[in-house]
N, C-alpha and C. Protein backbone atom coordinates (compact mmCIF):
# COMPACT_ATOMS: atom_id res chain seq x y z
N UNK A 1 -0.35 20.93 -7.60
CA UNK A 1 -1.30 19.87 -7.31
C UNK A 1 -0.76 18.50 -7.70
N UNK A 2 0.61 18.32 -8.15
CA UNK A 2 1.12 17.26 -8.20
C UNK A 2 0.47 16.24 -7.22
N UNK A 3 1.26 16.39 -6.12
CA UNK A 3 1.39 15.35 -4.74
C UNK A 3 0.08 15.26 -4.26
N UNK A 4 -0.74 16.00 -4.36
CA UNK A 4 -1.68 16.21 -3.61
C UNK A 4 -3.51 15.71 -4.42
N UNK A 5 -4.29 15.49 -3.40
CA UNK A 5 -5.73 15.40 -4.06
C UNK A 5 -6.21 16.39 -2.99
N UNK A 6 -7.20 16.85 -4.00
CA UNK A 6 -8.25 17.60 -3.10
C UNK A 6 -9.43 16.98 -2.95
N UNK A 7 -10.35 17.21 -1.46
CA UNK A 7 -11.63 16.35 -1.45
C UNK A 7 -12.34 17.52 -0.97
N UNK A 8 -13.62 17.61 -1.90
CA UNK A 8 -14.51 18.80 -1.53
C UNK A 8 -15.69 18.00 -1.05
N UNK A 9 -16.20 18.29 0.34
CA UNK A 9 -17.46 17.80 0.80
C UNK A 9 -18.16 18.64 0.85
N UNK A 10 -20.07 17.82 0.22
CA UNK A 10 -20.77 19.01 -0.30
C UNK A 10 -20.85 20.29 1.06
N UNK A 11 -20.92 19.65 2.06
CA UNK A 11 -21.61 20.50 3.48
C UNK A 11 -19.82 21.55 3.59
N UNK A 12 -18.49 20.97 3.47
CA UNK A 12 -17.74 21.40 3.67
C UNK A 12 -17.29 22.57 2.64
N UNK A 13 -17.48 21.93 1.05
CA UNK A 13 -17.41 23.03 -0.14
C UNK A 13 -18.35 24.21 0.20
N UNK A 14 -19.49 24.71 0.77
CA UNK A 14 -20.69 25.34 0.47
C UNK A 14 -19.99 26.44 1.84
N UNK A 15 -19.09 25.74 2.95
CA UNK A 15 -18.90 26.36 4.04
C UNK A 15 -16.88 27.32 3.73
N UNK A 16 -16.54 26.69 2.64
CA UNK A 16 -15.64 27.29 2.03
C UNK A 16 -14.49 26.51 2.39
N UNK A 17 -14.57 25.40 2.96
CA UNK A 17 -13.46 24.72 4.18
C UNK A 17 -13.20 23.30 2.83
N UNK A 18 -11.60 23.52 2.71
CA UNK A 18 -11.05 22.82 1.63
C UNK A 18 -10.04 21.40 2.30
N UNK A 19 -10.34 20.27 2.33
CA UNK A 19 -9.15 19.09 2.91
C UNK A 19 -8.47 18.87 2.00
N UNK A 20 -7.64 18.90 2.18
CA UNK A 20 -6.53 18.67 1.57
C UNK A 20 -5.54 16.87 2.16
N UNK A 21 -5.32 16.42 0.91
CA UNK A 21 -4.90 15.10 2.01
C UNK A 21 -3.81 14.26 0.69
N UNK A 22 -2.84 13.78 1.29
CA UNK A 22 -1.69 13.58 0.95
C UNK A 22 -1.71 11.94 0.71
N UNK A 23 -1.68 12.07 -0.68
CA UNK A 23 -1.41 10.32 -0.66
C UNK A 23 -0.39 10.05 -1.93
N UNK A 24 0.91 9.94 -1.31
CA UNK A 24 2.22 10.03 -1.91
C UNK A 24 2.75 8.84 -0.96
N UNK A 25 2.97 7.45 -1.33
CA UNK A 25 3.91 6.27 -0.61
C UNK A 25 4.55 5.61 -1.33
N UNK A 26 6.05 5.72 -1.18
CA UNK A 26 7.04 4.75 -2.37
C UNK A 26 7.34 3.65 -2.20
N UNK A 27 7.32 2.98 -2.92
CA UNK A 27 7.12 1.45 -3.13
C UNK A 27 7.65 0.44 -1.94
N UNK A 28 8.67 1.03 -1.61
CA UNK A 28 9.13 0.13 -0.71
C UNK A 28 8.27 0.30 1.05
N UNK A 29 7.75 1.76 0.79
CA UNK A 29 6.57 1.73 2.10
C UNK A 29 5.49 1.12 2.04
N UNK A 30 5.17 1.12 0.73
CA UNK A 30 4.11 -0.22 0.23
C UNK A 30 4.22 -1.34 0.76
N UNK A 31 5.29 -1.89 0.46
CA UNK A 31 5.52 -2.64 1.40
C UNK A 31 5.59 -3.60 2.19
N UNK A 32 6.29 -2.42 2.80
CA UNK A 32 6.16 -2.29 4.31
C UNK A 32 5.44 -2.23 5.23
N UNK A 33 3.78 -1.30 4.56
CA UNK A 33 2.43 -1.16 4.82
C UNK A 33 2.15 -2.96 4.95
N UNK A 34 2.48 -3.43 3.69
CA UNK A 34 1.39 -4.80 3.25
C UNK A 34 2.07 -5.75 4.37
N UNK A 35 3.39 -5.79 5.17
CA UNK A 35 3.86 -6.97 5.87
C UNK A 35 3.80 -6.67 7.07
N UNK A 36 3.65 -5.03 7.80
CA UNK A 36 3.06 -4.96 8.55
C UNK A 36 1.83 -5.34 9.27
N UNK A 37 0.90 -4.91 7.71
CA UNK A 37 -0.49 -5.61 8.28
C UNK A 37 -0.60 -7.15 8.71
N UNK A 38 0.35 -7.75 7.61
CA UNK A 38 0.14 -9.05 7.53
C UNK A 38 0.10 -9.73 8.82
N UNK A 39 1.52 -9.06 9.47
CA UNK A 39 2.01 -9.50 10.79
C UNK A 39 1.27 -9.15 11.80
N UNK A 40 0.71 -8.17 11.84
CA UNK A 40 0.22 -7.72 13.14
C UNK A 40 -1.34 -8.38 12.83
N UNK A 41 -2.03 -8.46 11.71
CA UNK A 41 -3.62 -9.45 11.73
C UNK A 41 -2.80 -10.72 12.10
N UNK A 42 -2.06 -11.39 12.13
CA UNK A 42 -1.60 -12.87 12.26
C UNK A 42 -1.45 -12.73 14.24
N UNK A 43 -0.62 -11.79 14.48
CA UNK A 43 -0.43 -11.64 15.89
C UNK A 43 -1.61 -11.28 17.07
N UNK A 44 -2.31 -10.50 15.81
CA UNK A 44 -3.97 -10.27 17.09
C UNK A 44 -4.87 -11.84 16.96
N UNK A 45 -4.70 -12.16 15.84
CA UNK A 45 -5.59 -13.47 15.19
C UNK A 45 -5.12 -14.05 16.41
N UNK A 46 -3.82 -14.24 16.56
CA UNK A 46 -3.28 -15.43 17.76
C UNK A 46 -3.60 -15.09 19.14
N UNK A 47 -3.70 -13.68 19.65
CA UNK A 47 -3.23 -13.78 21.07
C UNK A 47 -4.89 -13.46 21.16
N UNK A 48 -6.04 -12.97 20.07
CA UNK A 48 -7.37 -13.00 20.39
C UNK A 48 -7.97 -14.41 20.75
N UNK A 49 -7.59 -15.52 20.12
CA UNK A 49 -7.41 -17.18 19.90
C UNK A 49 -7.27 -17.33 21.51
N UNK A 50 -5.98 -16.91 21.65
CA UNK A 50 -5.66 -17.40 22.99
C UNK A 50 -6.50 -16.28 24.44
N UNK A 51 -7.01 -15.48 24.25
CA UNK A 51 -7.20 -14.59 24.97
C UNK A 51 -8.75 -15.42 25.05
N UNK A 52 -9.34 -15.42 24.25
CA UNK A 52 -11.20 -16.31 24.16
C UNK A 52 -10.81 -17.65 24.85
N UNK A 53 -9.78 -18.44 24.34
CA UNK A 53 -9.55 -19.37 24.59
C UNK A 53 -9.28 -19.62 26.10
N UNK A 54 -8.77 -18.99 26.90
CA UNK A 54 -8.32 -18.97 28.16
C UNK A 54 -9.48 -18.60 29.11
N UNK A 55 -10.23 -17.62 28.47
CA UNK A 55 -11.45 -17.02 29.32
C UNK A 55 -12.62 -17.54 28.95
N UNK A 56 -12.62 -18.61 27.94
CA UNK A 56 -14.06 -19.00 27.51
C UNK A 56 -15.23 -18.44 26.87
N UNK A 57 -14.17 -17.25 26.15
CA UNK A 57 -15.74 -16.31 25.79
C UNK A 57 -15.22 -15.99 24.45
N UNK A 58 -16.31 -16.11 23.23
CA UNK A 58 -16.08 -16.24 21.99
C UNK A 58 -16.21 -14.70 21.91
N UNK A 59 -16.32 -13.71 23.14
CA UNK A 59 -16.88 -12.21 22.73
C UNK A 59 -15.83 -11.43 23.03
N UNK A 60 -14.74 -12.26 24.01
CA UNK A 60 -13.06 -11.90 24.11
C UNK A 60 -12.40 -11.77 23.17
N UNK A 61 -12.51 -13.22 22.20
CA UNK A 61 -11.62 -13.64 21.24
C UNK A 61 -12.24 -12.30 20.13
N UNK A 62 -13.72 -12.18 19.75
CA UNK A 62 -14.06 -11.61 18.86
C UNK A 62 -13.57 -10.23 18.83
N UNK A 63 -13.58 -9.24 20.05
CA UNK A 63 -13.22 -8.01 20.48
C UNK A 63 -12.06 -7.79 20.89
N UNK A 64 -10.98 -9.13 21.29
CA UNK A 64 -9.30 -8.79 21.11
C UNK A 64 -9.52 -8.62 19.49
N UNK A 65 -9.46 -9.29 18.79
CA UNK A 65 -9.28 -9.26 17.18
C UNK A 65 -9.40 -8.14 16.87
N UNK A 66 -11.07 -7.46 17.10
CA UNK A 66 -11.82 -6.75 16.65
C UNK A 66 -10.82 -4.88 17.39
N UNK A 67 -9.62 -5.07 17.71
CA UNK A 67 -9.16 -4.28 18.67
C UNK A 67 -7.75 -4.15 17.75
N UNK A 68 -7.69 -5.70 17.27
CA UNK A 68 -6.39 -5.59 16.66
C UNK A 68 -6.07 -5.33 14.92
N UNK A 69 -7.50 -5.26 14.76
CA UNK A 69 -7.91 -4.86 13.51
C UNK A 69 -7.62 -3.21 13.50
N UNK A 70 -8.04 -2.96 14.37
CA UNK A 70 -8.61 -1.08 14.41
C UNK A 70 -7.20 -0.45 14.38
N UNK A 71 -6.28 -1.27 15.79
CA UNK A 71 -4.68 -0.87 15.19
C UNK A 71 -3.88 -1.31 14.10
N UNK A 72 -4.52 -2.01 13.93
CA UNK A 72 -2.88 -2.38 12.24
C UNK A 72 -4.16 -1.48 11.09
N UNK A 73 -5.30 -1.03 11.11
CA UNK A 73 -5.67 -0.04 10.38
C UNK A 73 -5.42 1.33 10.48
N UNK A 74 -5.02 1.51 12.18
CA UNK A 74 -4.21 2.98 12.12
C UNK A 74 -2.63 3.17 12.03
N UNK A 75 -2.01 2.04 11.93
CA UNK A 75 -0.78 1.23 11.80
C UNK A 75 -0.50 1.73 10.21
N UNK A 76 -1.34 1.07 9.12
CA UNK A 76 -1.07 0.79 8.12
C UNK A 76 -1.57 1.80 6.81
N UNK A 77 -2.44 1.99 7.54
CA UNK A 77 -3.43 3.23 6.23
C UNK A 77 -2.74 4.57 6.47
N UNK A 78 -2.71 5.12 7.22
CA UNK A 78 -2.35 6.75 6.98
C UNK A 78 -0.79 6.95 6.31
N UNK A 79 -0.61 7.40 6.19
CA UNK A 79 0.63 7.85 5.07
C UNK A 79 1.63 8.58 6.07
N UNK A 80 2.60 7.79 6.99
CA UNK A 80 3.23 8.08 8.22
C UNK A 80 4.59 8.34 7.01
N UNK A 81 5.40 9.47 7.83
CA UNK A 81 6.56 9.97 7.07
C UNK A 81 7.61 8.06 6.67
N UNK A 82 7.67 7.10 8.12
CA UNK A 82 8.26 6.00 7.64
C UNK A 82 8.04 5.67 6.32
N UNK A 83 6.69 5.46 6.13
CA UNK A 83 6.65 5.00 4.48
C UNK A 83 7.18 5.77 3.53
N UNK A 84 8.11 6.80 3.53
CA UNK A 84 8.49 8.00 2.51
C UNK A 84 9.32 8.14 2.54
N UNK A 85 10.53 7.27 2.91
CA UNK A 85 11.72 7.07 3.17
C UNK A 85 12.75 6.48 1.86
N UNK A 86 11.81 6.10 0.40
CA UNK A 86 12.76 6.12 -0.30
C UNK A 86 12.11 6.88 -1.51
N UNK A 87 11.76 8.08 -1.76
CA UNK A 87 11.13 8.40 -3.27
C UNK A 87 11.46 8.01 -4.28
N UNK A 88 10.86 8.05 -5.29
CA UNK A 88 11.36 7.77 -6.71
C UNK A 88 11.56 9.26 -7.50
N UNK A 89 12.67 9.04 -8.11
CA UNK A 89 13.28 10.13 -8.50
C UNK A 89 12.26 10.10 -10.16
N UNK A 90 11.51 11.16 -10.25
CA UNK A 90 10.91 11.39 -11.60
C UNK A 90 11.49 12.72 -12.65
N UNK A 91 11.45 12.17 -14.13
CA UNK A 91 12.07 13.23 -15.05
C UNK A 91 11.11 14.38 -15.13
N UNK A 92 12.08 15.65 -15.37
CA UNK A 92 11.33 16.90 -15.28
C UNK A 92 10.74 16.30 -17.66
N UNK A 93 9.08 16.53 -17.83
CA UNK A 93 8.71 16.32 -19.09
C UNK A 93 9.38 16.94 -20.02
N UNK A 94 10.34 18.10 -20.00
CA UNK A 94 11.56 18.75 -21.04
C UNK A 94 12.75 17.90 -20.44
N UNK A 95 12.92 17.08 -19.51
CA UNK A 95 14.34 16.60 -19.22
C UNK A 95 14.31 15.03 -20.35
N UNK A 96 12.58 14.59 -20.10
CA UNK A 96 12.48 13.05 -20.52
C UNK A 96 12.38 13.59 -22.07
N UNK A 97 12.50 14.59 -22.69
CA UNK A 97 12.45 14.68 -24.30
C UNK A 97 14.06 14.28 -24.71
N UNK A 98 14.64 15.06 -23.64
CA UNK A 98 16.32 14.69 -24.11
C UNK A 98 16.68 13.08 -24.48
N UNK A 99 16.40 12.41 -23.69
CA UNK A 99 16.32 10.74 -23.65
C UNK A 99 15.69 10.15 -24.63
N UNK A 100 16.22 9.25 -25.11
CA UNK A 100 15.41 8.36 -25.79
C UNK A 100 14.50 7.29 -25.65
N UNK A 101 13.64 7.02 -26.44
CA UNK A 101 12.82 6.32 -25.38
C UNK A 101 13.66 4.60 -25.91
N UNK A 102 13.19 3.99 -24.66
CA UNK A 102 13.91 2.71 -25.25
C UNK A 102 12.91 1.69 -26.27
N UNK A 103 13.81 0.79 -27.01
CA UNK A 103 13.02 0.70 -28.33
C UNK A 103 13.14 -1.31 -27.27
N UNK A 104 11.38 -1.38 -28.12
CA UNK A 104 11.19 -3.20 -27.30
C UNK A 104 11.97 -3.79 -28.27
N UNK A 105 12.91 -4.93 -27.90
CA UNK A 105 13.53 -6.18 -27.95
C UNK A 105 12.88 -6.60 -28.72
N UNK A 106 13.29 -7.22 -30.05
CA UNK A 106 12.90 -8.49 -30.08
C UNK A 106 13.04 -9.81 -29.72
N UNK A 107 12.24 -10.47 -29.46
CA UNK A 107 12.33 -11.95 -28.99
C UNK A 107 13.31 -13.06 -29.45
N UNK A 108 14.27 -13.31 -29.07
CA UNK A 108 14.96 -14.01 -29.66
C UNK A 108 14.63 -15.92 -29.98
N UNK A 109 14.54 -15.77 -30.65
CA UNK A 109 13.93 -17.64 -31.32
C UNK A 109 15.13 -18.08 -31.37
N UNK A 110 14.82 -19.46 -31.19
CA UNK A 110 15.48 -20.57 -31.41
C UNK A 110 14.86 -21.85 -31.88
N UNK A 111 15.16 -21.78 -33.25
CA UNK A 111 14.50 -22.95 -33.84
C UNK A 111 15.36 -23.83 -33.79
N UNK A 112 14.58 -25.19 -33.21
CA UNK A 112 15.09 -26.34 -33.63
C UNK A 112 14.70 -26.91 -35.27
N UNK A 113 15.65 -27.99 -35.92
CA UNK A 113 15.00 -28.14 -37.23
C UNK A 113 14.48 -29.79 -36.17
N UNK A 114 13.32 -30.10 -37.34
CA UNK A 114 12.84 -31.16 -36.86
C UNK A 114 13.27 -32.27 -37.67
N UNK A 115 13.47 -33.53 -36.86
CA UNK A 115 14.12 -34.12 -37.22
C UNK A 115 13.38 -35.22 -38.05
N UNK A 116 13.72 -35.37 -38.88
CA UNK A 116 12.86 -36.75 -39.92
C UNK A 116 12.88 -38.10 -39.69
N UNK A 117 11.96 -38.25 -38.89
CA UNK A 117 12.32 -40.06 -38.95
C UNK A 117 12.18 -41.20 -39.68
């Protein structure tokens, strides 16, 4: 059960039927997720702009958007193998005992002396 969550719905638990759903994304699909979205809300924002704009109807502009929302949400949310393209390598908990843990720094100061006038 590492990788995984389980979601029991009451109507689905009672019927014996278990989802199972995968939410494992490494950092760099993160992302990748976040500049995707960015780009593609900036690109519907524009061509919905121009799409109302050309046809005169604020219900164009609202429903291109409202179109380009729905894809960079199926774009960006589900957990597509692309985003899993670099894992992070984690210690087995008897491998991380071997290691030491690293000890915090101290801060290195630098005093000036003050000068007497």
């Amino acid at each position: 059960m590492n990788d995984y969550d389980f979601i029991h719905g009451p109507k689905l638990a009672k019927q014996g039927v278990l989802l199972r759903v995968h939410f494992k994304m490494d950092w760099q699909g993160q992302k990748l997720a976040e500049q995707l979205m960015q780009i593609l809300l900036l690109v519907f924002a524009v061509v919905g702009f121009l799409a109302g704009y050309i046809t005169g109807s604020f219900q164009m502009m609202v429903l291109t958007y409202a179109g380009g929302v729905v894809l960079t949400t199926l774009v960006t949310v589900p957990n597509w193998p692309f985003f899993n393209r670099n894992p992070l390598k984690w210690l087995d908990p008897s491998e991380a005992e071997k290691h030491p843990k690293p000890q915090p720094q101290q801060p290195v100061s630098s005093k000036k002396k003050a000068s007497k006038k």
